[in-house]
N, C-alpha and C. Protein backbone atom coordinates (compact mmCIF):
# COMPACT_ATOMS: atom_id res chain seq x y z
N UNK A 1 0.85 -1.19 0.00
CA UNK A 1 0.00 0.00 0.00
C UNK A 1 0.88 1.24 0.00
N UNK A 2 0.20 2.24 -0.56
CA UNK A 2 1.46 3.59 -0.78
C UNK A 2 1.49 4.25 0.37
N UNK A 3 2.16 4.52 1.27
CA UNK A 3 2.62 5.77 1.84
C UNK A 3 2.27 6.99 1.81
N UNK A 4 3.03 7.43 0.69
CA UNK A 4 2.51 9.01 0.62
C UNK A 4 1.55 9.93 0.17
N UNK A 5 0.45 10.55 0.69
CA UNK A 5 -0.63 11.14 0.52
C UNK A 5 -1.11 10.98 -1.02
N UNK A 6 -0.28 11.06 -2.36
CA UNK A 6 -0.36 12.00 -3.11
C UNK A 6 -0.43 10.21 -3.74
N UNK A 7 0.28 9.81 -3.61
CA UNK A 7 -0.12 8.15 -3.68
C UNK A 7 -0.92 6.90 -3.75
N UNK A 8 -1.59 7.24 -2.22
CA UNK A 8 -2.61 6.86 -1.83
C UNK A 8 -4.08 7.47 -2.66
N UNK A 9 -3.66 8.99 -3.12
CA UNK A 9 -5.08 9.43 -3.69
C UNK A 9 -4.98 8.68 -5.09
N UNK A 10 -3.78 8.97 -5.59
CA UNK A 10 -3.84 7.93 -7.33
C UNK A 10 -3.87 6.93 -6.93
N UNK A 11 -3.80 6.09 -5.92
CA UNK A 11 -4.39 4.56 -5.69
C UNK A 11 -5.89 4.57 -5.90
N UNK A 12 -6.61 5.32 -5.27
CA UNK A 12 -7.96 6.03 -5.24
C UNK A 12 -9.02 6.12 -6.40
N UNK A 13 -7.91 6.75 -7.06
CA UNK A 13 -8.58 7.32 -8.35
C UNK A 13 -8.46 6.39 -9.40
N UNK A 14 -7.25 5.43 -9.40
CA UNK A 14 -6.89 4.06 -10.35
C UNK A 14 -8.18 3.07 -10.17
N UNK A 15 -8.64 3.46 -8.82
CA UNK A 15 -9.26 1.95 -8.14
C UNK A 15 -11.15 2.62 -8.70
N UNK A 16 -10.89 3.66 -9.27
CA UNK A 16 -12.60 4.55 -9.39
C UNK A 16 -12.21 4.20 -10.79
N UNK A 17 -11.52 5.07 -11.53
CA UNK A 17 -11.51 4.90 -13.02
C UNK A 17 -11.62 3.37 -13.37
N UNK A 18 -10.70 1.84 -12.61
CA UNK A 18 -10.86 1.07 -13.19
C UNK A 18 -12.37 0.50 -13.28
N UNK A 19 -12.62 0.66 -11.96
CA UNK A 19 -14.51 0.50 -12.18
C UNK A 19 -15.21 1.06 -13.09
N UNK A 20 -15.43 2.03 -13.18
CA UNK A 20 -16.00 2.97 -13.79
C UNK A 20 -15.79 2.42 -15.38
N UNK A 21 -14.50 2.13 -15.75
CA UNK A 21 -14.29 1.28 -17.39
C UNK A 21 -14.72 0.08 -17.15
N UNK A 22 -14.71 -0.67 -16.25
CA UNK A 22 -15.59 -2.07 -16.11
C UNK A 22 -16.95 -1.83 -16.60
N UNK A 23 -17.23 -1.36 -16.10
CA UNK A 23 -18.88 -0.93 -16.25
C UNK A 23 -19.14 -0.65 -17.83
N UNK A 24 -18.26 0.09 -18.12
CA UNK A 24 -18.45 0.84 -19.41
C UNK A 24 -18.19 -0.64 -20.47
N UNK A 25 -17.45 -1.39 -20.12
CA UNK A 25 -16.90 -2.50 -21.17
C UNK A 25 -18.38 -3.54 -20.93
N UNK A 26 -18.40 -3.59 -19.70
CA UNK A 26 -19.84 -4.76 -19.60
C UNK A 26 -21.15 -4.38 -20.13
N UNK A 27 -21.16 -2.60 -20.90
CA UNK A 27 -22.46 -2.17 -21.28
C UNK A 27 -21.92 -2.69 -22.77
N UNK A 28 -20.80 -2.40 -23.06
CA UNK A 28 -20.56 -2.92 -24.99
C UNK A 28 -20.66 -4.49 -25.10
N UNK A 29 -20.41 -5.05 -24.27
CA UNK A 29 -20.57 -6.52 -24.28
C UNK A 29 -21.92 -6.79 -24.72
N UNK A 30 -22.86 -6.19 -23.53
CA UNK A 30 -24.09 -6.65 -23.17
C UNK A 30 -24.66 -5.82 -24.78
N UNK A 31 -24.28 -4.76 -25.78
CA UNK A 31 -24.90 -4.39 -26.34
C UNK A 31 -24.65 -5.22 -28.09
N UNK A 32 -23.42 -5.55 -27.73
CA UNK A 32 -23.21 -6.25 -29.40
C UNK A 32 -23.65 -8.08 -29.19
N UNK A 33 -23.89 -8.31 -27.74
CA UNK A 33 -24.65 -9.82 -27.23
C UNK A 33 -26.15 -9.84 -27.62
N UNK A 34 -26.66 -8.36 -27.40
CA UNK A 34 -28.36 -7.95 -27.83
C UNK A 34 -28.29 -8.12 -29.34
N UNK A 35 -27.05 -7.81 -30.13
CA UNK A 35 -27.42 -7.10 -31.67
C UNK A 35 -27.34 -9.24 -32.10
N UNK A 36 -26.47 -9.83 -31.42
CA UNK A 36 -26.28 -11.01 -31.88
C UNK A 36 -27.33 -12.26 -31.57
N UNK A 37 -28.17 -11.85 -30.18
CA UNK A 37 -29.36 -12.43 -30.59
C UNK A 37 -30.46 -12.51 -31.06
N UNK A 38 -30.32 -10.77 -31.50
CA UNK A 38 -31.14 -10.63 -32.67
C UNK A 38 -31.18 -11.55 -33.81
N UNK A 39 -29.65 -11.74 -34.47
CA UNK A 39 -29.36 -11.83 -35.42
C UNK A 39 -29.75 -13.27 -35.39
N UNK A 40 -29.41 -14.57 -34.58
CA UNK A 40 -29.87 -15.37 -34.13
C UNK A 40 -31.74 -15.63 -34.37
N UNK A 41 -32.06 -14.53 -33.46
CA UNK A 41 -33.43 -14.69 -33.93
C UNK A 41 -34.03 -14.54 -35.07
N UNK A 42 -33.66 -14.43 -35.95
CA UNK A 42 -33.94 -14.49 -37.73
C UNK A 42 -34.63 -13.43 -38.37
N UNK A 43 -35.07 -12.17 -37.55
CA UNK A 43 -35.97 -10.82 -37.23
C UNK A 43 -34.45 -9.86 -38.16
N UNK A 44 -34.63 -9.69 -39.66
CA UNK A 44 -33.54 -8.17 -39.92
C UNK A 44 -34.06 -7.32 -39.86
N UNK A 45 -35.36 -6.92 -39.53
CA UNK A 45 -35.72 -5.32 -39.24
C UNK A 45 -35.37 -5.07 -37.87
N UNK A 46 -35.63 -5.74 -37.01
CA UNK A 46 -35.17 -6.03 -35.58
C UNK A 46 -33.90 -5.84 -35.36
N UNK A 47 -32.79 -6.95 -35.96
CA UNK A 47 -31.69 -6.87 -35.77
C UNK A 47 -30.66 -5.14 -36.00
N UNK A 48 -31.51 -4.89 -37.41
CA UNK A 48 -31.02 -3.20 -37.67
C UNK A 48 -30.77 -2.33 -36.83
N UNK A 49 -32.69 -2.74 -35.81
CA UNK A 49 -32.50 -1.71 -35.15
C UNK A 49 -31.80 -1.69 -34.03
N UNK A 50 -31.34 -2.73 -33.44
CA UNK A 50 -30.93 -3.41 -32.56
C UNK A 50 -29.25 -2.96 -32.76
N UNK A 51 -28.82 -3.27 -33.89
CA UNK A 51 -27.54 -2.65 -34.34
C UNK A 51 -27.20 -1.08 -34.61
N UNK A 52 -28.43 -0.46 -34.69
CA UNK A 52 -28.59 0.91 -34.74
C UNK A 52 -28.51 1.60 -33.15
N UNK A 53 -28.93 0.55 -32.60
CA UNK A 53 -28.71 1.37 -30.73
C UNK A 53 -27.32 1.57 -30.64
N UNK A 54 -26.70 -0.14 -30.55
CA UNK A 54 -25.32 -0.89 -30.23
C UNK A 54 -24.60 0.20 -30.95
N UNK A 55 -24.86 0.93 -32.26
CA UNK A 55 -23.46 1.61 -32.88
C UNK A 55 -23.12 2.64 -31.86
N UNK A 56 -24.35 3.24 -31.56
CA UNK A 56 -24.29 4.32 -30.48
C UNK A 56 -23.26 4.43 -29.35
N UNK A 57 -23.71 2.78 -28.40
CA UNK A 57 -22.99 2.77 -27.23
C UNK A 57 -21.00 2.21 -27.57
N UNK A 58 -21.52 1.36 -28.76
CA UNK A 58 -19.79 1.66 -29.22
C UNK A 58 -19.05 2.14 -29.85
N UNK A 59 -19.71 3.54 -30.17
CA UNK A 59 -18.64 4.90 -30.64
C UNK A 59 -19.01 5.65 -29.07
N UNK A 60 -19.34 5.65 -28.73
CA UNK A 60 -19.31 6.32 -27.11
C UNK A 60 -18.15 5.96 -26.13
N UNK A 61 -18.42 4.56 -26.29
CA UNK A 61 -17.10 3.87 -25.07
C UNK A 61 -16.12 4.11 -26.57
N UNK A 62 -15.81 4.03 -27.87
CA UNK A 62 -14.57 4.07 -28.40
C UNK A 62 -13.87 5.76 -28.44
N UNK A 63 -15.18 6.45 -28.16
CA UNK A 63 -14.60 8.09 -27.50
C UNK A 63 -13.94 8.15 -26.23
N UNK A 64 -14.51 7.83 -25.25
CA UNK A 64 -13.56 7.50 -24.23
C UNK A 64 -12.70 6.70 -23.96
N UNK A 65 -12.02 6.26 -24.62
CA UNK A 65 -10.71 5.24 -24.72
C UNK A 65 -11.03 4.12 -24.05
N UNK A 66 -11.84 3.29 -23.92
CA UNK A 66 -12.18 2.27 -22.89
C UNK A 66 -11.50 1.24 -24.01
N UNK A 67 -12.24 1.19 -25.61
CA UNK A 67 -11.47 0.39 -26.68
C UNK A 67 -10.79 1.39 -27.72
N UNK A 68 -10.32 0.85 -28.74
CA UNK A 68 -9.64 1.28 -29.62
C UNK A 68 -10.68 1.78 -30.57
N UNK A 69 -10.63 3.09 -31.54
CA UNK A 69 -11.41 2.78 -32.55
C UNK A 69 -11.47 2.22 -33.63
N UNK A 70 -10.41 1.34 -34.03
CA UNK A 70 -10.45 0.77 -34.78
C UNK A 70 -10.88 -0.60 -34.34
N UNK A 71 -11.34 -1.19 -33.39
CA UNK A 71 -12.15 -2.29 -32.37
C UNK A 71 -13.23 -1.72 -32.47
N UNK A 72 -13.82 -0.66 -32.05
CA UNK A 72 -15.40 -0.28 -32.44
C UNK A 72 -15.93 -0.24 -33.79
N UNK A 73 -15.25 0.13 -35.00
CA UNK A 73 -15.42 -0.12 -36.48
C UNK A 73 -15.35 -1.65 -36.51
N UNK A 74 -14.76 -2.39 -36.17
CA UNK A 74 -14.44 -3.76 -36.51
C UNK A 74 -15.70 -4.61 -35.77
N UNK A 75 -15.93 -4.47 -34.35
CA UNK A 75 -17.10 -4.92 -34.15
C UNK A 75 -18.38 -4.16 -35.10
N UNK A 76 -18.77 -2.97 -35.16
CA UNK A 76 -19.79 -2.69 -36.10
C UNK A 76 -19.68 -3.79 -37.19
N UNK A 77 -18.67 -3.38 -37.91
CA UNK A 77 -18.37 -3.99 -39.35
C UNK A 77 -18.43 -5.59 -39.27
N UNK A 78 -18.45 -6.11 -38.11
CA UNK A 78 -18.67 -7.64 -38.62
C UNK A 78 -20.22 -8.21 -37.98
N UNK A 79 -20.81 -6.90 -37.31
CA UNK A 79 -22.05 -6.96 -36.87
C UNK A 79 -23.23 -6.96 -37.96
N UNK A 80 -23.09 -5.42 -38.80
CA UNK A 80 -23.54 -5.24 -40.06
C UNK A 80 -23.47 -6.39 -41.46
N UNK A 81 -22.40 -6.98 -40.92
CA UNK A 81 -22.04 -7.86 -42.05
C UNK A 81 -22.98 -8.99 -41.79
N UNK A 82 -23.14 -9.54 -40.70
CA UNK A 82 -23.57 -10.63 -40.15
C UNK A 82 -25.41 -10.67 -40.51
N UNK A 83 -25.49 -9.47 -40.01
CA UNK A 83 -27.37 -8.80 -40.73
C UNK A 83 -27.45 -8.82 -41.86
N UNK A 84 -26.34 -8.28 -42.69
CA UNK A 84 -26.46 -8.27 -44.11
C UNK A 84 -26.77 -9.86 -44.63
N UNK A 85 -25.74 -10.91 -44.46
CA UNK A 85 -25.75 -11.85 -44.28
C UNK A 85 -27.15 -12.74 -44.56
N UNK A 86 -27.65 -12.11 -43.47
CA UNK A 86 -29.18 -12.96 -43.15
C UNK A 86 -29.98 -13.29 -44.23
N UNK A 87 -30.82 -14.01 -44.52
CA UNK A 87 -31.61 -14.62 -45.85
C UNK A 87 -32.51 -13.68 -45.50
């Protein structure tokens, strides 16, 4: 454990921010898991829209550095693809 005041507070603040990106990573999970059981469910007007929320929440977390943006294009892009896909 740190010692010195100034230490202890960036222990603090490491231990808030890492939560705080937990959270943020378990909402992109939970949102490209929604677009994929859409896709699953055989519904492409559904799935669209479903992929139309999800783009939202992952150019949001890829603004705040939680992922890369080129990881938020790449999940879109193989999300879209996957709908496209559909019969």
């Amino acid at each position: 454990m740190a010692n010195i005041a100034s230490a202890r507070k960036r222990a603090r603040q490491n231990e808030k921010r890492r939560q705080h990106n937990a959270s943020l990573r378990s909402e992109l999970r939970s949102a490209v898991k929604n677009v994929r059981k859409a896709i699953e469910a055989g519904d492409k007007s559904a799935a669209r829209g479903v992929l139309q929320a999800a783009s939202g929440v992952i150019d949001s977390i890829a603004d705040k550095d939680i992922i890369h943006k080129n990881k938020a294009a790449r999940h879109k892009s193989r999300l879209a693809a996957a709908i496209k896909a559909m019969a």
